[in-house]
PDB file of N, CA and C in Angstrom:
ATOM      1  N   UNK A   1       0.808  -1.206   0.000  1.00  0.00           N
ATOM      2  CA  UNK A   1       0.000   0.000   0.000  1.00  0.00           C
ATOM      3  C   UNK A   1       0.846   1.263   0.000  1.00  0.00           C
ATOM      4  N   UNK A   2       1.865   1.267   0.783  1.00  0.00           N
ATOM      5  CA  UNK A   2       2.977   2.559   0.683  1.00  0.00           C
ATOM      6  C   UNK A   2       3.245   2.661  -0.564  1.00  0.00           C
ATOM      7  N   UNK A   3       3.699   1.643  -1.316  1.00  0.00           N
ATOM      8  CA  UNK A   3       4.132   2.242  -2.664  1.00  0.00           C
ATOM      9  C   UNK A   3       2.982   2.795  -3.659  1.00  0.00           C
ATOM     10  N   UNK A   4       1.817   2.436  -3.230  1.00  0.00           N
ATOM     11  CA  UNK A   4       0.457   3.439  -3.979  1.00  0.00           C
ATOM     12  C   UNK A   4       0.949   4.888  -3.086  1.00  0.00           C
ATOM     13  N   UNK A   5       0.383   5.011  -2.325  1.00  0.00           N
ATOM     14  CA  UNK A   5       0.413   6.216  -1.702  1.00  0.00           C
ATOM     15  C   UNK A   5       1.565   7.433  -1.874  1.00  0.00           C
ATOM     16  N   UNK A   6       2.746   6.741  -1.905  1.00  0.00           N
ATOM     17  CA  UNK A   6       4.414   7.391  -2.676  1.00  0.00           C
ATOM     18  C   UNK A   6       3.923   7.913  -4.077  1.00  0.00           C
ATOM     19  N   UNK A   7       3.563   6.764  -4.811  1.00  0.00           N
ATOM     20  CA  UNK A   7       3.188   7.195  -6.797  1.00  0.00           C
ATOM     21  C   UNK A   7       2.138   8.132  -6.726  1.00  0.00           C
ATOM     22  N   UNK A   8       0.867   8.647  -5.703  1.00  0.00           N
ATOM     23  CA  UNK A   8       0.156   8.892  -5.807  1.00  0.00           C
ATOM     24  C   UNK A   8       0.865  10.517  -6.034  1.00  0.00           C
ATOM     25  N   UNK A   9       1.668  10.659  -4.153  1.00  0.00           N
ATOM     26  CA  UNK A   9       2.456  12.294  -4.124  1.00  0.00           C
ATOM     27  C   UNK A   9       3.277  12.305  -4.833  1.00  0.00           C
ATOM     28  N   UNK A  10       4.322  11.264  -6.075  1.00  0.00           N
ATOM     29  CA  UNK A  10       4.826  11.795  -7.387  1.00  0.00           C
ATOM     30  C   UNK A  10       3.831  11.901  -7.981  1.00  0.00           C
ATOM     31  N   UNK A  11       2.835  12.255  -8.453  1.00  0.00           N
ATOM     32  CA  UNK A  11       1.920  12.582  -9.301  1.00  0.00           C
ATOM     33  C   UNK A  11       1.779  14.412  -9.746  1.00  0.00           C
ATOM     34  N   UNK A  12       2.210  15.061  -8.572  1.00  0.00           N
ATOM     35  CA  UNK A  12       2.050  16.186  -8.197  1.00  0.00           C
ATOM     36  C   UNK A  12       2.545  17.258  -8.778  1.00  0.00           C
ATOM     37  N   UNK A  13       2.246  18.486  -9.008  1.00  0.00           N
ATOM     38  CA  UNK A  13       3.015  19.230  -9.955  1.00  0.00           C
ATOM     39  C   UNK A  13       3.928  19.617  -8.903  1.00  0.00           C
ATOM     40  N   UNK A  14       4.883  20.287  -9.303  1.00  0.00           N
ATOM     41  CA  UNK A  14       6.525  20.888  -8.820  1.00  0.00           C
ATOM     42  C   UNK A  14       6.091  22.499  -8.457  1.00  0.00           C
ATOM     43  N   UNK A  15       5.155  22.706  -9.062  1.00  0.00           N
ATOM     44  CA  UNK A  15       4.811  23.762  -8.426  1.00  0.00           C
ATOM     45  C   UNK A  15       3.804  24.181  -6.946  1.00  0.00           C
ATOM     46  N   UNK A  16       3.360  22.830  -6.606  1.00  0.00           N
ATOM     47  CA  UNK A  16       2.698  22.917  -5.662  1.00  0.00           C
ATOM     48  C   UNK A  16       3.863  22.531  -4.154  1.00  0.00           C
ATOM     49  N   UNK A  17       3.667  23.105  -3.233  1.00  0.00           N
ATOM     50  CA  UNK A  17       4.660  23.427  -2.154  1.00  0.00           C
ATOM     51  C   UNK A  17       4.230  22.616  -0.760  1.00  0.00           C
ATOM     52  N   UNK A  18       2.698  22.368  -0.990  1.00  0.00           N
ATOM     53  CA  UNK A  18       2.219  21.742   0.129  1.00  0.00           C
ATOM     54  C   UNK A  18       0.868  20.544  -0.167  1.00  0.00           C
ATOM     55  N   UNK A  19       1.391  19.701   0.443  1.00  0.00           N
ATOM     56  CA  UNK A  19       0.332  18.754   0.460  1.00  0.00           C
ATOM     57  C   UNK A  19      -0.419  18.029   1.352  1.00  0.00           C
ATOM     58  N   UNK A  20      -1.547  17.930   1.836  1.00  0.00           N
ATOM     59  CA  UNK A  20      -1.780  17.050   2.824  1.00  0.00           C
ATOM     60  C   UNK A  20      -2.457  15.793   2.267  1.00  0.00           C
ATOM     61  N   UNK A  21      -1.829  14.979   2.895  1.00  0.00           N
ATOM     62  CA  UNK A  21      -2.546  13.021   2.516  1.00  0.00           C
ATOM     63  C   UNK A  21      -3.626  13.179   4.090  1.00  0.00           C
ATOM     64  N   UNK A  22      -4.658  12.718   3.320  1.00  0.00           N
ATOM     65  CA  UNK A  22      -5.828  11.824   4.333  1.00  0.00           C
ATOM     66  C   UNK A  22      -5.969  10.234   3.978  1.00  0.00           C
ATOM     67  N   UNK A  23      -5.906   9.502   4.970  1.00  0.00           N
ATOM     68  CA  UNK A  23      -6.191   8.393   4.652  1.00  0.00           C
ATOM     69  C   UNK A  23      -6.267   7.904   5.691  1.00  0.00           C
ATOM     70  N   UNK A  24      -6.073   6.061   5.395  1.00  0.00           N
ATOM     71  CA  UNK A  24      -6.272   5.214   6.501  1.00  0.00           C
ATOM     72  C   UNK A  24      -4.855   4.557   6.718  1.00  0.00           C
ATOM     73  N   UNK A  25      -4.857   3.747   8.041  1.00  0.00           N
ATOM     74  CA  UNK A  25      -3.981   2.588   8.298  1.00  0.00           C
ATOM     75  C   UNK A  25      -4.024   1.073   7.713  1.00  0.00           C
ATOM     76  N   UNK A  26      -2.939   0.649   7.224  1.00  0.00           N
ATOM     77  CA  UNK A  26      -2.058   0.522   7.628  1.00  0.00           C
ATOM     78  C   UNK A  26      -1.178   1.674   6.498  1.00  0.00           C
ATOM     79  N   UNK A  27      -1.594   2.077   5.581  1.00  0.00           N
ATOM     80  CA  UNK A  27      -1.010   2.799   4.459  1.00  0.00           C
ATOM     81  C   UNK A  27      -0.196   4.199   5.392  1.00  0.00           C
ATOM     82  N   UNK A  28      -1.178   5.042   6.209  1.00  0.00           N
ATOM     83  CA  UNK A  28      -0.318   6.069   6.556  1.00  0.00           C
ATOM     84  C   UNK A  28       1.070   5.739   7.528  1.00  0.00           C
ATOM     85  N   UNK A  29       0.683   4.835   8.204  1.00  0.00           N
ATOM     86  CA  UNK A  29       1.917   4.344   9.306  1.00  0.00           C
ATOM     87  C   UNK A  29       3.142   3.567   8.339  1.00  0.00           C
ATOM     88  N   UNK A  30       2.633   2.924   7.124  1.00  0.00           N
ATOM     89  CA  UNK A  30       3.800   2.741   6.673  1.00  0.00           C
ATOM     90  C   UNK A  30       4.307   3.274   5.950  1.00  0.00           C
ATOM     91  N   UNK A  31       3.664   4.261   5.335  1.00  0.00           N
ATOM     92  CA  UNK A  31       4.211   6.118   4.490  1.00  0.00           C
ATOM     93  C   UNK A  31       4.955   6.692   6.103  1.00  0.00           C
ATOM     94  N   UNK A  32       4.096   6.624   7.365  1.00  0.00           N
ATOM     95  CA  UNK A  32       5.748   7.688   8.425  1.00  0.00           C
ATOM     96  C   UNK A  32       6.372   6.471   8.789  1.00  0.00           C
ATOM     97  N   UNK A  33       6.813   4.929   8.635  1.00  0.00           N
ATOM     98  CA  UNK A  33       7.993   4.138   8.841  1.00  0.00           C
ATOM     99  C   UNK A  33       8.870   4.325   7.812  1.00  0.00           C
ATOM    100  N   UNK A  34       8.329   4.331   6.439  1.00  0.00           N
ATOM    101  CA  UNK A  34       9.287   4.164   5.593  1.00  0.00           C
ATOM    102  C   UNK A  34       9.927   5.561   4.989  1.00  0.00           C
ATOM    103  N   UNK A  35       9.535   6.750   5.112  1.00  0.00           N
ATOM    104  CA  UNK A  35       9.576   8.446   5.251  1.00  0.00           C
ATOM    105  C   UNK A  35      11.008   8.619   6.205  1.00  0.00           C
ATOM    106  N   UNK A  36      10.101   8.388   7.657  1.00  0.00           N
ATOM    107  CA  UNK A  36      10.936   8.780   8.816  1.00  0.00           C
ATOM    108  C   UNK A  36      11.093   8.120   9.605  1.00  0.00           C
ATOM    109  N   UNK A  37      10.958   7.096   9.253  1.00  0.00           N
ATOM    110  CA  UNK A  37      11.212   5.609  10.491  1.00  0.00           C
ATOM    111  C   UNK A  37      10.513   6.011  11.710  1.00  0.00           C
ATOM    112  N   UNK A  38       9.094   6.057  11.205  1.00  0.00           N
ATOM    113  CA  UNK A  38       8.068   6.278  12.583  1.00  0.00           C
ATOM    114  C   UNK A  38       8.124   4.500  13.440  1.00  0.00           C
ATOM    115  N   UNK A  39       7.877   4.521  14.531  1.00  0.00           N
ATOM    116  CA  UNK A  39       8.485   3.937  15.712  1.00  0.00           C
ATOM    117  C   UNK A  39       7.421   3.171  15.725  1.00  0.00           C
ATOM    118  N   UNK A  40       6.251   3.941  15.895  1.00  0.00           N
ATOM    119  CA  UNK A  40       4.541   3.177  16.080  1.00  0.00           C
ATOM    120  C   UNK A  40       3.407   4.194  15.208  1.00  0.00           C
ATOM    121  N   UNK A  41       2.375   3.093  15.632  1.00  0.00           N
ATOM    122  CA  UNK A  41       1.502   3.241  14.918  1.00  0.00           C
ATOM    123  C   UNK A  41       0.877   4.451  14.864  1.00  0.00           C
ATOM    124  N   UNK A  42       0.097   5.098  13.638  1.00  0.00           N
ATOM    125  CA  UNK A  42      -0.211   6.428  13.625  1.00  0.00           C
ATOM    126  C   UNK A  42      -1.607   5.819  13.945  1.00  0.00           C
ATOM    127  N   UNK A  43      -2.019   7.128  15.173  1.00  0.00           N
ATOM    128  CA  UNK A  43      -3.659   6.713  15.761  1.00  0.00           C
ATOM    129  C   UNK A  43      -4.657   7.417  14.793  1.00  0.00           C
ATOM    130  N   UNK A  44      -6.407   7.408  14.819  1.00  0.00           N
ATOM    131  CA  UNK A  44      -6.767   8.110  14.165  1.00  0.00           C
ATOM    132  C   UNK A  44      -7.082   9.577  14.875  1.00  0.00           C
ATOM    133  N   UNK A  45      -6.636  10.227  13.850  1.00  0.00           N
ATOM    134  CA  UNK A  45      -6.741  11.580  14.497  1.00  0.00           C
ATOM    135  C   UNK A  45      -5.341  12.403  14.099  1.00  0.00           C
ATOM    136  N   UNK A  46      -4.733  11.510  13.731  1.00  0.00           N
ATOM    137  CA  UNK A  46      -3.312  11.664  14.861  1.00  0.00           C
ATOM    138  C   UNK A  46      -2.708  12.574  13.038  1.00  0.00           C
ATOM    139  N   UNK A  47      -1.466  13.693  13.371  1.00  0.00           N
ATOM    140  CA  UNK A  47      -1.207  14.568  12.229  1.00  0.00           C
ATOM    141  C   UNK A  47      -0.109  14.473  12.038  1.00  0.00           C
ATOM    142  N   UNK A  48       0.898  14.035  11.193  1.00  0.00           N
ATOM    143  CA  UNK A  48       2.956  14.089  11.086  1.00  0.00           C
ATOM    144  C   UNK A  48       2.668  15.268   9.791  1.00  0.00           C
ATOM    145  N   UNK A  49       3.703  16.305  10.101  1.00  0.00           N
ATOM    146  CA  UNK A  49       3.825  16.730   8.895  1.00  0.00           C
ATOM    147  C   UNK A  49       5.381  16.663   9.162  1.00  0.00           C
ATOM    148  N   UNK A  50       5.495  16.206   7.302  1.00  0.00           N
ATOM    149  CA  UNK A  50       6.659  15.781   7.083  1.00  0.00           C
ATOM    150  C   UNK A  50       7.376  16.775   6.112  1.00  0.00           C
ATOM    151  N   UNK A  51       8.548  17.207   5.991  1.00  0.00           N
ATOM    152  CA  UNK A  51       9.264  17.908   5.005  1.00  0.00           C
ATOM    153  C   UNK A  51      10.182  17.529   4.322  1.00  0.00           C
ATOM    154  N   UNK A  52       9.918  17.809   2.987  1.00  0.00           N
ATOM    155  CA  UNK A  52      11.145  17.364   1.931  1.00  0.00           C
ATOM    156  C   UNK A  52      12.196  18.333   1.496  1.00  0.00           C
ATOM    157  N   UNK A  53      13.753  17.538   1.778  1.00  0.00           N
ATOM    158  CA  UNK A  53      14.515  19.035   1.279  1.00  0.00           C
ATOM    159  C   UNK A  53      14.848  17.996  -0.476  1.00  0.00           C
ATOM    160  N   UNK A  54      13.969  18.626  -1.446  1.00  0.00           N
ATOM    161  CA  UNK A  54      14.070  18.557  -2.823  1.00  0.00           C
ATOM    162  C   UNK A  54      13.335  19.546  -3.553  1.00  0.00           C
ATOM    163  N   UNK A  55      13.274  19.100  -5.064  1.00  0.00           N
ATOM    164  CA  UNK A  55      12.722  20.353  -5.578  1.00  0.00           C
ATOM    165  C   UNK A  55      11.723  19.448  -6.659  1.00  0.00           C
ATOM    166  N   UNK A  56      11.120  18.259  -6.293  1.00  0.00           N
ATOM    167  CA  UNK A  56      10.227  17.433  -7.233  1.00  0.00           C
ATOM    168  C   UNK A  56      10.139  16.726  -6.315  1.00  0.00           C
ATOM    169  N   UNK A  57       8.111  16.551  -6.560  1.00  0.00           N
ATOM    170  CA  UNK A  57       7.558  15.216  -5.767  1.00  0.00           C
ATOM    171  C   UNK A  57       8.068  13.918  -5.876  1.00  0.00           C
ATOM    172  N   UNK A  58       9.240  13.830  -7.189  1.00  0.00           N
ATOM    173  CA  UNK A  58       9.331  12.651  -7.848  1.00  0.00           C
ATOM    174  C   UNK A  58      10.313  12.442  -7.067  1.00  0.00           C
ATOM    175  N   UNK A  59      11.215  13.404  -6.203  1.00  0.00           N
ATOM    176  CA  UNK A  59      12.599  12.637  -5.773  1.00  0.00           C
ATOM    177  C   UNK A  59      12.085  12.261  -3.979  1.00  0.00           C
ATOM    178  N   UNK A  60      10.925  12.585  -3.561  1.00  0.00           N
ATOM    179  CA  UNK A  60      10.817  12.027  -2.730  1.00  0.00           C
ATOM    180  C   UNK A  60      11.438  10.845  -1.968  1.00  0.00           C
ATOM    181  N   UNK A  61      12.321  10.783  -0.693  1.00  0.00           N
ATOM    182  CA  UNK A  61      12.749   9.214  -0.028  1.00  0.00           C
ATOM    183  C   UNK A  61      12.991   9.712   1.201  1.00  0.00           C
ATOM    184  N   UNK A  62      13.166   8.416   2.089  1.00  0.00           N
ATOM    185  CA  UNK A  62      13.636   8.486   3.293  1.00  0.00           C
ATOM    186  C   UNK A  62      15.274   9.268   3.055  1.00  0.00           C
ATOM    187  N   UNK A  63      15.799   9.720   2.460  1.00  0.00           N
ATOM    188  CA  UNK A  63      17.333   9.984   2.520  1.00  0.00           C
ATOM    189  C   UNK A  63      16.817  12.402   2.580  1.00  0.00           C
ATOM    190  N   UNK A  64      15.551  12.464   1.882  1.00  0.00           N
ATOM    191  CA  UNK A  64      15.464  13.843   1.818  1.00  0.00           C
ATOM    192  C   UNK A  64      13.952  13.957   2.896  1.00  0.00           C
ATOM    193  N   UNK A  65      13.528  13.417   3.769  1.00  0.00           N
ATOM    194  CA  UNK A  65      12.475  13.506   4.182  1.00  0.00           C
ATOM    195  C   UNK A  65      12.729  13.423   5.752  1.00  0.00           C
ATOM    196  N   UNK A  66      11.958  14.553   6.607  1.00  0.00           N
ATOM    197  CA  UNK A  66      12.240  14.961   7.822  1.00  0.00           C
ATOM    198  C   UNK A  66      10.963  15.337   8.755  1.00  0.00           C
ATOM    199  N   UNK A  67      10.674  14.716   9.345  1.00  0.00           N
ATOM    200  CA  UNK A  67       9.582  14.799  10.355  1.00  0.00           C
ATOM    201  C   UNK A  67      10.051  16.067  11.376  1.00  0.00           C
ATOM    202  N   UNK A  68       8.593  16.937  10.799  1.00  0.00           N
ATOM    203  CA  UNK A  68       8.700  18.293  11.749  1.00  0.00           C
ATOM    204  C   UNK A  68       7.953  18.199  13.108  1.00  0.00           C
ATOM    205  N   UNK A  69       6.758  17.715  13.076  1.00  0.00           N
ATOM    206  CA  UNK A  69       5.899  17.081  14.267  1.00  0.00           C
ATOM    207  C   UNK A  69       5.086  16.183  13.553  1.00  0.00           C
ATOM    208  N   UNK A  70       4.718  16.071  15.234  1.00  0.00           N
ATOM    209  CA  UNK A  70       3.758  14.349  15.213  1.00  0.00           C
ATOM    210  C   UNK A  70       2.554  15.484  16.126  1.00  0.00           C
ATOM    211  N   UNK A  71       0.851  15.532  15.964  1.00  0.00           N
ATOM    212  CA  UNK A  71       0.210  16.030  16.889  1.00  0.00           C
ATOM    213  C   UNK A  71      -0.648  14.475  16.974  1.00  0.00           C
ATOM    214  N   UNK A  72      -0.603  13.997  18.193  1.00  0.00           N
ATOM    215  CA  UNK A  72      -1.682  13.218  18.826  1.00  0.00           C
ATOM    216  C   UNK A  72      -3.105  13.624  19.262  1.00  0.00           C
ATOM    217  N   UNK A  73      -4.026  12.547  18.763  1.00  0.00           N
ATOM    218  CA  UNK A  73      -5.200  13.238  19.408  1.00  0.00           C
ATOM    219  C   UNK A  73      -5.061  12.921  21.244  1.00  0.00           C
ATOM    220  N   UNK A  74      -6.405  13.854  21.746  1.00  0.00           N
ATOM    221  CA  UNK A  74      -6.393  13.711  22.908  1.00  0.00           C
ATOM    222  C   UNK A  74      -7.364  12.696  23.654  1.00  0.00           C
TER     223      UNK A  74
END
């Protein structure tokens, strides 16, 4: 399922700067393991925004990708 969800954000134009994914588990927890080597499971509710230092959705990987926060629900 991660590798749908990866092809989906290369899809994206280069001009767009921000994106947010909604979805479900197990797909988002293994988009923040394989991103940023998230630890556990993402709850529902729960928000990572992640940052890429590149300049195309296409070069997206764990080697340019950096977890800014994690917000948990309460």
């Amino acid at each position: 399922f991660v590798n749908e969800v990866i092809e989906s954000i290369t899809y994206t134009f280069d001009d767009v700067n921000t994106l947010m994914i909604v979805g479900h588990n197990p797909s988002l927890t293994a988009l923040g393991v394989s991103l940023v080597g998230l630890k556990e499971k993402i709850l529902m509710g729960e928000v990572l925004k992640i940052e890429f230092d590149c300049n195309s959705w296409t070069s997206i990987d764990i080697s340019n990708a950096k977890l800014i926060y994690q917000i948990k629900p309460d």
